[in-house]
N, C-alpha and C. Protein backbone atom coordinates (compact mmCIF):
# COMPACT_ATOMS: atom_id res chain seq x y z
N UNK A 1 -70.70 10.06 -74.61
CA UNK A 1 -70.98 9.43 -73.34
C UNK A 1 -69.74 9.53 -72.46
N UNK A 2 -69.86 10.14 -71.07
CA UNK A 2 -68.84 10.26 -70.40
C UNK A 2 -68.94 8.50 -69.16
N UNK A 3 -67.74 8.66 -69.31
CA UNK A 3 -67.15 7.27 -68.62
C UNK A 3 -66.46 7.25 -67.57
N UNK A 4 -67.06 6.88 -66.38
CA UNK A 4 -66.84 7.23 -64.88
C UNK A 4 -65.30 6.94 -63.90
N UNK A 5 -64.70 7.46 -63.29
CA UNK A 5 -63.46 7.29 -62.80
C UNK A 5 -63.41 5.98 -62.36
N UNK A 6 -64.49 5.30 -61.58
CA UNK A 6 -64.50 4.48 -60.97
C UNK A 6 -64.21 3.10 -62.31
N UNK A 7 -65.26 3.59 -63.19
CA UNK A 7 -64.95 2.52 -64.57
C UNK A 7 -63.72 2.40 -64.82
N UNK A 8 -63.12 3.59 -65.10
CA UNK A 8 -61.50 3.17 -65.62
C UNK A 8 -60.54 2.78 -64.95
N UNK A 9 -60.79 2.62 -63.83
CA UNK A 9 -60.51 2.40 -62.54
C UNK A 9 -60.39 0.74 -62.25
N UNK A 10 -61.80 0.09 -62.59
CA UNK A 10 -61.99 -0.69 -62.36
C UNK A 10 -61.44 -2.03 -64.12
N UNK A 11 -61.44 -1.20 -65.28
CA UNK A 11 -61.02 -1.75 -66.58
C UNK A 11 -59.44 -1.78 -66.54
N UNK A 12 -59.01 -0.82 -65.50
CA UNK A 12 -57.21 -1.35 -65.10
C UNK A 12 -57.08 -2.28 -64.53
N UNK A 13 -57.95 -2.19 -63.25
CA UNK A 13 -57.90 -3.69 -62.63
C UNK A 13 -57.63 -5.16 -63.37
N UNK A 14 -59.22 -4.46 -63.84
CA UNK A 14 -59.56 -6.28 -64.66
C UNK A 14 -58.29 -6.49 -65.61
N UNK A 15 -57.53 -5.94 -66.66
CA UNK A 15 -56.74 -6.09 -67.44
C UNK A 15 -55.79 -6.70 -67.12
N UNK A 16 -55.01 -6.11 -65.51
CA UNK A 16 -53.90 -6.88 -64.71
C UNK A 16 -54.47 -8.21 -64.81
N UNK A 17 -55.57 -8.68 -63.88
CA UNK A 17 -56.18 -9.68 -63.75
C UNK A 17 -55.83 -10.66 -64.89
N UNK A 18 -56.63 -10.22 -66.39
CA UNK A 18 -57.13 -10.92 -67.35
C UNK A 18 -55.74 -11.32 -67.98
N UNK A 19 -54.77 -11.13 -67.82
CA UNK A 19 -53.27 -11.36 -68.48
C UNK A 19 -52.27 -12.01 -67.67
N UNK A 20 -52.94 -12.35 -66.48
CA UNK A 20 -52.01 -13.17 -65.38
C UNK A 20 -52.45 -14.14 -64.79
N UNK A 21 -51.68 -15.62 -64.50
CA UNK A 21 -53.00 -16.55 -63.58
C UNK A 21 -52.14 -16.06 -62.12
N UNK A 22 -53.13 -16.87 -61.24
CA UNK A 22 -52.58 -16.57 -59.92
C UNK A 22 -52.62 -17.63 -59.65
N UNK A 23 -51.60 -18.44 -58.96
CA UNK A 23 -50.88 -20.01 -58.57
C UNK A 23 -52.17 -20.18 -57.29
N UNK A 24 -52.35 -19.25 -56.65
CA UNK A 24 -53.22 -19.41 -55.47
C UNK A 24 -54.19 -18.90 -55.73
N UNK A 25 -55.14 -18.70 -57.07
CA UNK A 25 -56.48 -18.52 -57.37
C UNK A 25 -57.79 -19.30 -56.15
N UNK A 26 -58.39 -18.41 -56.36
CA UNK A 26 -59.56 -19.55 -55.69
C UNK A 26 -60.77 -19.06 -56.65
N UNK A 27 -61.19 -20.67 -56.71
CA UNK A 27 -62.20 -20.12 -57.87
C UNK A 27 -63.74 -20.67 -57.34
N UNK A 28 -64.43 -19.52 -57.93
CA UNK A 28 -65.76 -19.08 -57.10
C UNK A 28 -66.63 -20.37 -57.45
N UNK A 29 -66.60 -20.99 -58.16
CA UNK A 29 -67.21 -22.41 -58.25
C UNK A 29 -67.03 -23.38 -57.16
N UNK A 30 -67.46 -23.99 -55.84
CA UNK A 30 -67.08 -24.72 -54.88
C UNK A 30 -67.60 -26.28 -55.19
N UNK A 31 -66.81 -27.15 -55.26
CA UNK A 31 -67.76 -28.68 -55.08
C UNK A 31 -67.25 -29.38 -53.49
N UNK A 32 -67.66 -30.54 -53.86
CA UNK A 32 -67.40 -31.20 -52.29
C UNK A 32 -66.10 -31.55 -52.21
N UNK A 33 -64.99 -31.67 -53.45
CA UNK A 33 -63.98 -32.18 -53.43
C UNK A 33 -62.90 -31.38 -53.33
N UNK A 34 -63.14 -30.32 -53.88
CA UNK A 34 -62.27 -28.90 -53.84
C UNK A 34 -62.35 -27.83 -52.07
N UNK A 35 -61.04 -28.37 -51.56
CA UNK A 35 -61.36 -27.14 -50.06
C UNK A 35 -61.61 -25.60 -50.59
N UNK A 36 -62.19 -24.95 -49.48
CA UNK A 36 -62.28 -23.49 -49.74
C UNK A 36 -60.73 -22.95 -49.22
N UNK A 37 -61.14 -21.64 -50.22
CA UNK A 37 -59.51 -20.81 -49.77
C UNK A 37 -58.15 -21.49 -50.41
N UNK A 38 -59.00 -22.37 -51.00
CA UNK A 38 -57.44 -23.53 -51.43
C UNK A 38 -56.64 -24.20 -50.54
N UNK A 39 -57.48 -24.71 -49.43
CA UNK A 39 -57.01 -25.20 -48.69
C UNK A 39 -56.32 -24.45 -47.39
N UNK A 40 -56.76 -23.08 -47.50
CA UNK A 40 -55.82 -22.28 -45.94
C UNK A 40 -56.89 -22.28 -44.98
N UNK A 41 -55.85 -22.83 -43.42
CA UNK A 41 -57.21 -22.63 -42.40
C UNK A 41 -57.84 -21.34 -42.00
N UNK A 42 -58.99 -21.04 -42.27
CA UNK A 42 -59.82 -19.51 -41.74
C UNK A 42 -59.35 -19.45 -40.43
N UNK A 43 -58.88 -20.40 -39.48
CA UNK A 43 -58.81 -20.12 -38.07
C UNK A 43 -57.32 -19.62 -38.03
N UNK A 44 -56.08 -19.81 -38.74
CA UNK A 44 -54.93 -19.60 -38.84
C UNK A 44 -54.74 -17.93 -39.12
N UNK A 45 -55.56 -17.60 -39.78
CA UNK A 45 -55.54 -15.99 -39.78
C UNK A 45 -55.87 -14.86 -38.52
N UNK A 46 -57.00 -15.74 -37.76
CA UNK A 46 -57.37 -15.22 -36.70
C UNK A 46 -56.15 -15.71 -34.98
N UNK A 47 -56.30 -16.45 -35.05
CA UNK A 47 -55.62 -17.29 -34.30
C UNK A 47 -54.09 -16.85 -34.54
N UNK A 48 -53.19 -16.81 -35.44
CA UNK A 48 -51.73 -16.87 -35.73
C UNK A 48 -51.02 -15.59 -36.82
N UNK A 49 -52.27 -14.50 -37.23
CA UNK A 49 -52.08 -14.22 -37.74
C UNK A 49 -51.55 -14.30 -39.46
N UNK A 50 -51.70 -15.21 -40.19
CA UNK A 50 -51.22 -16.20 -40.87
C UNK A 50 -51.78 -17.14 -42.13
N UNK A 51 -51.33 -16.60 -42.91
CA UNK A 51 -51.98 -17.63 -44.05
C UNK A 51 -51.51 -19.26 -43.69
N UNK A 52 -52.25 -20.20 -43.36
CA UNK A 52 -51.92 -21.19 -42.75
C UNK A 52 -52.59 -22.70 -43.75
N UNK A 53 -51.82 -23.43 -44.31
CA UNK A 53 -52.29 -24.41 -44.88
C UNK A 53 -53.13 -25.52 -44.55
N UNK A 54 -54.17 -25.93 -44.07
CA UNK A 54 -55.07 -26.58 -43.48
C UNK A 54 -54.68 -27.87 -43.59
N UNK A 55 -55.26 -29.42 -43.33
CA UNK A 55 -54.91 -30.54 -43.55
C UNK A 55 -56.30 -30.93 -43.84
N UNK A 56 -56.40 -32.29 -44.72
CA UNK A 56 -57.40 -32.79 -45.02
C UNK A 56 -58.05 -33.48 -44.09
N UNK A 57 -57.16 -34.16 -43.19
CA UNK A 57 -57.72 -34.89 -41.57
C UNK A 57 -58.63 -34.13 -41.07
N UNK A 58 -58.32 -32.58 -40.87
CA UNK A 58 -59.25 -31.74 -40.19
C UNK A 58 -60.38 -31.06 -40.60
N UNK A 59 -60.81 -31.85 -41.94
CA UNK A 59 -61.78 -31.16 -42.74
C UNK A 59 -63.30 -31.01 -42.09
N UNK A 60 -63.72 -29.02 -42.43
CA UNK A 60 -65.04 -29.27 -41.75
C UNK A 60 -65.97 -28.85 -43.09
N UNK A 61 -67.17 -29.31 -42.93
CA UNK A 61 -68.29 -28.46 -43.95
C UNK A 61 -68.74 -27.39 -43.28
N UNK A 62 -69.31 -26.72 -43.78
CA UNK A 62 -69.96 -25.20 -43.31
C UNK A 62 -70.52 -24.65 -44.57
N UNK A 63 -71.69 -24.80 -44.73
CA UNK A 63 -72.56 -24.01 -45.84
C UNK A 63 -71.96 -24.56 -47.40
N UNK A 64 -72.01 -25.58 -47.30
CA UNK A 64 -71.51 -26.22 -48.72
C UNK A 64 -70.58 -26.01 -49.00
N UNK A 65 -69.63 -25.67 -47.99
CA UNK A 65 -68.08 -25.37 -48.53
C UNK A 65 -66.84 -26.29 -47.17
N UNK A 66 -66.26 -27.29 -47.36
CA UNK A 66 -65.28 -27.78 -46.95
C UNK A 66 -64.14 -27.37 -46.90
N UNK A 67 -63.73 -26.98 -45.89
CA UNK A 67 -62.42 -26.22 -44.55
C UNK A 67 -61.44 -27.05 -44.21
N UNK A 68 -60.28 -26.78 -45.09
CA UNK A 68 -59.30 -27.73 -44.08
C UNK A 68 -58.69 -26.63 -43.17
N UNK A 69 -58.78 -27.20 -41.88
CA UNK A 69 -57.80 -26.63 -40.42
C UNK A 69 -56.74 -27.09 -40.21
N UNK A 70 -56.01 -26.38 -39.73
CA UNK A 70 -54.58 -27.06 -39.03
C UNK A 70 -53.96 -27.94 -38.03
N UNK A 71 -55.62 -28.46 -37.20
CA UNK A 71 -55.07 -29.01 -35.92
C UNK A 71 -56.84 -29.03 -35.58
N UNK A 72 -56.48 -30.32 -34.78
CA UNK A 72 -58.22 -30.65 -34.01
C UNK A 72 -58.55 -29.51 -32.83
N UNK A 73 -57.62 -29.25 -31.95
CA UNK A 73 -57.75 -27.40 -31.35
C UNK A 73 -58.81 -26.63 -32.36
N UNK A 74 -58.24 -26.68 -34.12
CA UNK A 74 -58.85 -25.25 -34.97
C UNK A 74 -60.13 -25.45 -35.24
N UNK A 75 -60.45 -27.00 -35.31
CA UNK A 75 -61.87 -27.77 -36.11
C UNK A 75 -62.80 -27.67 -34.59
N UNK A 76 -62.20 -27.36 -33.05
CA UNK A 76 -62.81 -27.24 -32.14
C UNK A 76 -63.67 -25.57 -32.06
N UNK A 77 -62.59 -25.03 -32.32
CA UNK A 77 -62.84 -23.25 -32.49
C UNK A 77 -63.92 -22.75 -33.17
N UNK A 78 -63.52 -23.86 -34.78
CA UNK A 78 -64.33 -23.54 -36.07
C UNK A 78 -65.80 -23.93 -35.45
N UNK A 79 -66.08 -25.22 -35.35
CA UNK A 79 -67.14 -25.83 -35.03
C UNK A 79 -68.26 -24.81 -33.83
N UNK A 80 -67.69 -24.16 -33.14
CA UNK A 80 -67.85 -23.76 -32.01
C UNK A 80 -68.41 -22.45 -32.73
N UNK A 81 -68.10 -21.36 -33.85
CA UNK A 81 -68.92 -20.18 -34.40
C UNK A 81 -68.08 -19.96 -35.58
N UNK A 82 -68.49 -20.77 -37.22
CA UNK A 82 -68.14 -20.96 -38.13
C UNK A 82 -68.46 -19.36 -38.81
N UNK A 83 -69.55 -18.76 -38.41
CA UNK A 83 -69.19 -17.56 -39.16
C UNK A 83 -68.36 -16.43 -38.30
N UNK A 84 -68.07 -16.80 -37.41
CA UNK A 84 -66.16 -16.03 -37.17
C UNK A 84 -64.90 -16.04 -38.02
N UNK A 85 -64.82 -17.27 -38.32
CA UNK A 85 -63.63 -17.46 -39.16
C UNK A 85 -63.61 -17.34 -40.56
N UNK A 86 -65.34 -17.77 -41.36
CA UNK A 86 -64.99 -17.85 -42.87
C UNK A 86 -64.85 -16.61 -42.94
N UNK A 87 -64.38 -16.68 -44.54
CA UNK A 87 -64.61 -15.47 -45.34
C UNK A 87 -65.75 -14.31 -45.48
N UNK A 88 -65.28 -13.18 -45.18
CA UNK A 88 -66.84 -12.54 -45.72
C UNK A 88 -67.62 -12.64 -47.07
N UNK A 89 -66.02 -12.75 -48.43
CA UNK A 89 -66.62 -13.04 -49.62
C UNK A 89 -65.42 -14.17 -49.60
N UNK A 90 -66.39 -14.78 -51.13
CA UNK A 90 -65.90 -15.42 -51.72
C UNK A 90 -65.16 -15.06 -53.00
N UNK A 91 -64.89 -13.73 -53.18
CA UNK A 91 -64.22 -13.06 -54.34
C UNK A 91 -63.85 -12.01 -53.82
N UNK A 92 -62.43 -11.14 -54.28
CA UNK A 92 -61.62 -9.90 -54.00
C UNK A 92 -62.77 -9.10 -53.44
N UNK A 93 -62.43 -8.64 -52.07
CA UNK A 93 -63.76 -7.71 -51.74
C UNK A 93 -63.08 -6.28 -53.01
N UNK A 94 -62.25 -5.92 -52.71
CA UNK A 94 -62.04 -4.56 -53.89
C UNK A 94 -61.74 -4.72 -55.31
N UNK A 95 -62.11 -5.75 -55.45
CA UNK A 95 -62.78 -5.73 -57.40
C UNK A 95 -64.53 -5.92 -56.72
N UNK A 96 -65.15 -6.23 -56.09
CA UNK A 96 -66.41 -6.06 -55.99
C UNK A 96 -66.81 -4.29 -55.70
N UNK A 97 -65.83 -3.69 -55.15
CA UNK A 97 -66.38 -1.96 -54.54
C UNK A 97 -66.40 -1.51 -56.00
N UNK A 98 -65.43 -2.00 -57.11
CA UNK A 98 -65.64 -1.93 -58.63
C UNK A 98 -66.72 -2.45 -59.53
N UNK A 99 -67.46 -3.36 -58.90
CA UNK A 99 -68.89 -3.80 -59.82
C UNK A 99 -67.78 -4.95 -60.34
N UNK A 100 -67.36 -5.59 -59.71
CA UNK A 100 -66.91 -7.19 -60.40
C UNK A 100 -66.26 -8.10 -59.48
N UNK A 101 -66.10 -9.24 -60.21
CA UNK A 101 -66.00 -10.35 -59.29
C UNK A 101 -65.08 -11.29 -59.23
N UNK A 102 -63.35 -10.70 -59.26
CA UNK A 102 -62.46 -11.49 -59.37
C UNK A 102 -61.85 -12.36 -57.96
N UNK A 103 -61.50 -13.67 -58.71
CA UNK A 103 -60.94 -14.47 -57.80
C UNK A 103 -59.42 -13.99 -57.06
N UNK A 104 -59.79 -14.70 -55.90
CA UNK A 104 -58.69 -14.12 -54.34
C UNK A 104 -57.18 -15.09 -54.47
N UNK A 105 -56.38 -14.26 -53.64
CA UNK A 105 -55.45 -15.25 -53.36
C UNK A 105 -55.36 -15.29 -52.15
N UNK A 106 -55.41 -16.73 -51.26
CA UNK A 106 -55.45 -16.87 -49.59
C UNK A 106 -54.63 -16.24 -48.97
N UNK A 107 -53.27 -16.12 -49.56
CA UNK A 107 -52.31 -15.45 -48.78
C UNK A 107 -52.22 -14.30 -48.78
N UNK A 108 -53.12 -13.58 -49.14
CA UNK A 108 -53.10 -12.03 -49.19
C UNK A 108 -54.38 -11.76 -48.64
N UNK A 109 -54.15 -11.06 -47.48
CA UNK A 109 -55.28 -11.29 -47.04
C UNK A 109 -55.31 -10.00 -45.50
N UNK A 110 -56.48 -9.21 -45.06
CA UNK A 110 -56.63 -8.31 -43.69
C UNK A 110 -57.95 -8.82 -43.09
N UNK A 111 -58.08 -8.25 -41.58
CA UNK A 111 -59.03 -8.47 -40.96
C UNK A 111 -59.98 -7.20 -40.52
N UNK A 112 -60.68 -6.92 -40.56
CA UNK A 112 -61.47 -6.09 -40.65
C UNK A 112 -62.65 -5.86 -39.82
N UNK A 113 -62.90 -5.66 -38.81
CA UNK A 113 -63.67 -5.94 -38.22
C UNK A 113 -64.36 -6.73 -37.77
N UNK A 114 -63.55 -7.67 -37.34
CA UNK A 114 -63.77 -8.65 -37.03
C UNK A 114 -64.06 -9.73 -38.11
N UNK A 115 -63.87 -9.37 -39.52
CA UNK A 115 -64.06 -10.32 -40.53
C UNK A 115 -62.83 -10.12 -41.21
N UNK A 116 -63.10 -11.37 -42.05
CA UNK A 116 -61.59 -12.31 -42.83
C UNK A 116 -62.34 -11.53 -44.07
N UNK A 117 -60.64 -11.13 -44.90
CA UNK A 117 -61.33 -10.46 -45.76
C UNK A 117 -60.11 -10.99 -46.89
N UNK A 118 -60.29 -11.58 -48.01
CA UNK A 118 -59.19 -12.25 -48.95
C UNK A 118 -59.07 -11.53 -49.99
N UNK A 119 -58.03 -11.17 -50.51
CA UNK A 119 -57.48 -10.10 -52.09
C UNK A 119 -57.14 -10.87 -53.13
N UNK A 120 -57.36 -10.51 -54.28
CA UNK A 120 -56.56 -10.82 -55.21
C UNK A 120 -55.08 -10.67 -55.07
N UNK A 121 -54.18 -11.23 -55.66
CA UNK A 121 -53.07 -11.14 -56.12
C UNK A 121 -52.35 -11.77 -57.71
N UNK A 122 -51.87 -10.58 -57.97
CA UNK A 122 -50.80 -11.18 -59.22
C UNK A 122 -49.52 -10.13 -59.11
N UNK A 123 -49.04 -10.22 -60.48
CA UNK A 123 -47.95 -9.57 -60.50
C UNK A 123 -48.21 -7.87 -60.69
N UNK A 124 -49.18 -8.03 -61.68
CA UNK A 124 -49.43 -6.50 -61.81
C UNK A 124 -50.68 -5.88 -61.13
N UNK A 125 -51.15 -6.83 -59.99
CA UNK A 125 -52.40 -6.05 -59.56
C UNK A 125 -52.75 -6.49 -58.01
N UNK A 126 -52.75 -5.78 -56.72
CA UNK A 126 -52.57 -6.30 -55.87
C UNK A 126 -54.02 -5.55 -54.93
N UNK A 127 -55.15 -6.32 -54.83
CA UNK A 127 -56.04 -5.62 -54.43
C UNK A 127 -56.12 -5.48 -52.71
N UNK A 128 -55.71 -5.97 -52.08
CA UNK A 128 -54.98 -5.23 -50.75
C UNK A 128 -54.25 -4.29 -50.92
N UNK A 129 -53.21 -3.94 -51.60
CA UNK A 129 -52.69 -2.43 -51.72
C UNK A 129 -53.56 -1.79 -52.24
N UNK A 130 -54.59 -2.23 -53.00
CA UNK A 130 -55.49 -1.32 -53.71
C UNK A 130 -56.63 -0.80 -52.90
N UNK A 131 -57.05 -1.48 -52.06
CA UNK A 131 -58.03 -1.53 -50.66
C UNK A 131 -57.35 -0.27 -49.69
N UNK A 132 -56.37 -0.78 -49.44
CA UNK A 132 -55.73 0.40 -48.42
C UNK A 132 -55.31 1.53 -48.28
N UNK A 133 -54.95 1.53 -49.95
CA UNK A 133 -54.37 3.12 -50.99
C UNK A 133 -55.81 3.66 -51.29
N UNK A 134 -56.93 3.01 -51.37
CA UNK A 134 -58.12 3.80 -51.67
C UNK A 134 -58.42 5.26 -51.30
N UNK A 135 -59.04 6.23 -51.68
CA UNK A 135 -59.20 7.00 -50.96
C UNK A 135 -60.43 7.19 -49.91
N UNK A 136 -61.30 5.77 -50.61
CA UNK A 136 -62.48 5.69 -49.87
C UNK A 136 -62.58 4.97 -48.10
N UNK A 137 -63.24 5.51 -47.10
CA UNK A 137 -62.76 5.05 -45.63
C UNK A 137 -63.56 3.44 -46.08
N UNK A 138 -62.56 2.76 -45.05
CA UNK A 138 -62.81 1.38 -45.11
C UNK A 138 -64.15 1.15 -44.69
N UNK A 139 -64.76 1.46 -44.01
CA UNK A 139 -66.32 1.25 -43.94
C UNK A 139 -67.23 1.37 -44.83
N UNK A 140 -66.69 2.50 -45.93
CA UNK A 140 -67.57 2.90 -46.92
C UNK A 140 -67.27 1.57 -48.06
N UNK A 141 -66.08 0.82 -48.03
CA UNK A 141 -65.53 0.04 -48.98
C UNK A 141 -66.05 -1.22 -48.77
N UNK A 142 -66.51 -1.87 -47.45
CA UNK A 142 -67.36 -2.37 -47.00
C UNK A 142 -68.76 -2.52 -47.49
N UNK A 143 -69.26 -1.61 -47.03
CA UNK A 143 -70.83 -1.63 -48.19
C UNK A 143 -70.37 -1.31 -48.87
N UNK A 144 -69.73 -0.47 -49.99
CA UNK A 144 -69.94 -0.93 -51.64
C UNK A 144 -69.96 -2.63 -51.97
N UNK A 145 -68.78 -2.94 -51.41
CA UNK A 145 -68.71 -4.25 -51.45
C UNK A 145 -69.74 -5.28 -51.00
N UNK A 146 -70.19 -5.02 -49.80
CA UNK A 146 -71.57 -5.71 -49.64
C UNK A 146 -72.52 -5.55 -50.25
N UNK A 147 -72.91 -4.43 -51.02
CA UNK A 147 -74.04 -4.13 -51.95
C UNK A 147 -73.72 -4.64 -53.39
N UNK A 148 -72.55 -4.95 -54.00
CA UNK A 148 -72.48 -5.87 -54.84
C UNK A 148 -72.16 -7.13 -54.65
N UNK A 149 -71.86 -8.00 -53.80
CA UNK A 149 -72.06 -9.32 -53.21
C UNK A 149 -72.97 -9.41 -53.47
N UNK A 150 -74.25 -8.96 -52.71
CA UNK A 150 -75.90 -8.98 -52.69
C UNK A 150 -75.73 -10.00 -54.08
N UNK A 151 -75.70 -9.00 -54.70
CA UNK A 151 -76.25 -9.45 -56.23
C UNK A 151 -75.70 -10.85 -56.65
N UNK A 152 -74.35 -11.19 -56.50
CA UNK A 152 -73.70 -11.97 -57.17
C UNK A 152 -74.13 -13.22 -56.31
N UNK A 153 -74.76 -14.42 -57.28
CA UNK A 153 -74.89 -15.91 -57.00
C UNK A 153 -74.10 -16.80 -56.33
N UNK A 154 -74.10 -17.20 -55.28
CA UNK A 154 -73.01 -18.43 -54.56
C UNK A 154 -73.43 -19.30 -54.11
């Protein structure tokens, strides 16, 4: 049985992953008590460029997931077109173009067409460099990625 580039590709990934925690994990399980992103404001990326630490004062809901912002200005912005600012996923979009579903770190993070797009990070595996070094054009990395989202439960 031959075993596809993309597989071994994607079994390097996971390995970095599976042997390192990440201090700024976000984990794909959301409750009411836990902010999304780990607490960074979605509007701070757009707005400031900036992984930006939110406050609990400014907390918003949006689709079962609670947002801390940085300032009543951001909770004005947010409120005003909430799917501008969240996330597109809730897991590394480039471990998903791989068929999997590892958790992001907020501070690593590009914008993409007009969407917030969050990476993994650790020491040995950095899926924003891995996104950008791809050889695949970012649009195409896009739908892969959206076509395995589809699938995955949130």
């Amino acid at each position: 049985m031959q075993i596809s580039f993309r597989y071994h590709l994607f079994i390097l990934f996971l390995s970095g992953v599976l042997f390192s925690v990440s201090v700024y994990s976000q984990s794909v399980d959301q409750d009411s008590h836990t902010p999304a992103i780990g607490g960074y404001s979605p509007v701070s990326y757009f707005t400031k460029n900036n992984a930006e630490q939110g406050k609990e004062e400014f907390a918003v809901k949006h689709r079962g997931s609670t947002y801390y912002l940085a300032s009543a200005d951001q909770v004005e912005l947010f409120t005003k077109d909430p799917e501008k600012y969240e996330p597109k996923y809730k897991v590394c979009p480039y471990s998903l173009t791989l068929g999997g579903a590892v958790p992001l770190d907020p501070t690593n993070f590009k914008i993409v067409g007009g969407s917030l797009l969050l990476f993994h990070k650790t020491e040995e595996s950095d899926g924003l460099k891995q996104w950008n070094d791809s050889p695949e054009e970012e649009q195409q990395l896009i739908e892969l990625a959206d076509k395995e989202y589809i699938l995955l439960e949130f």
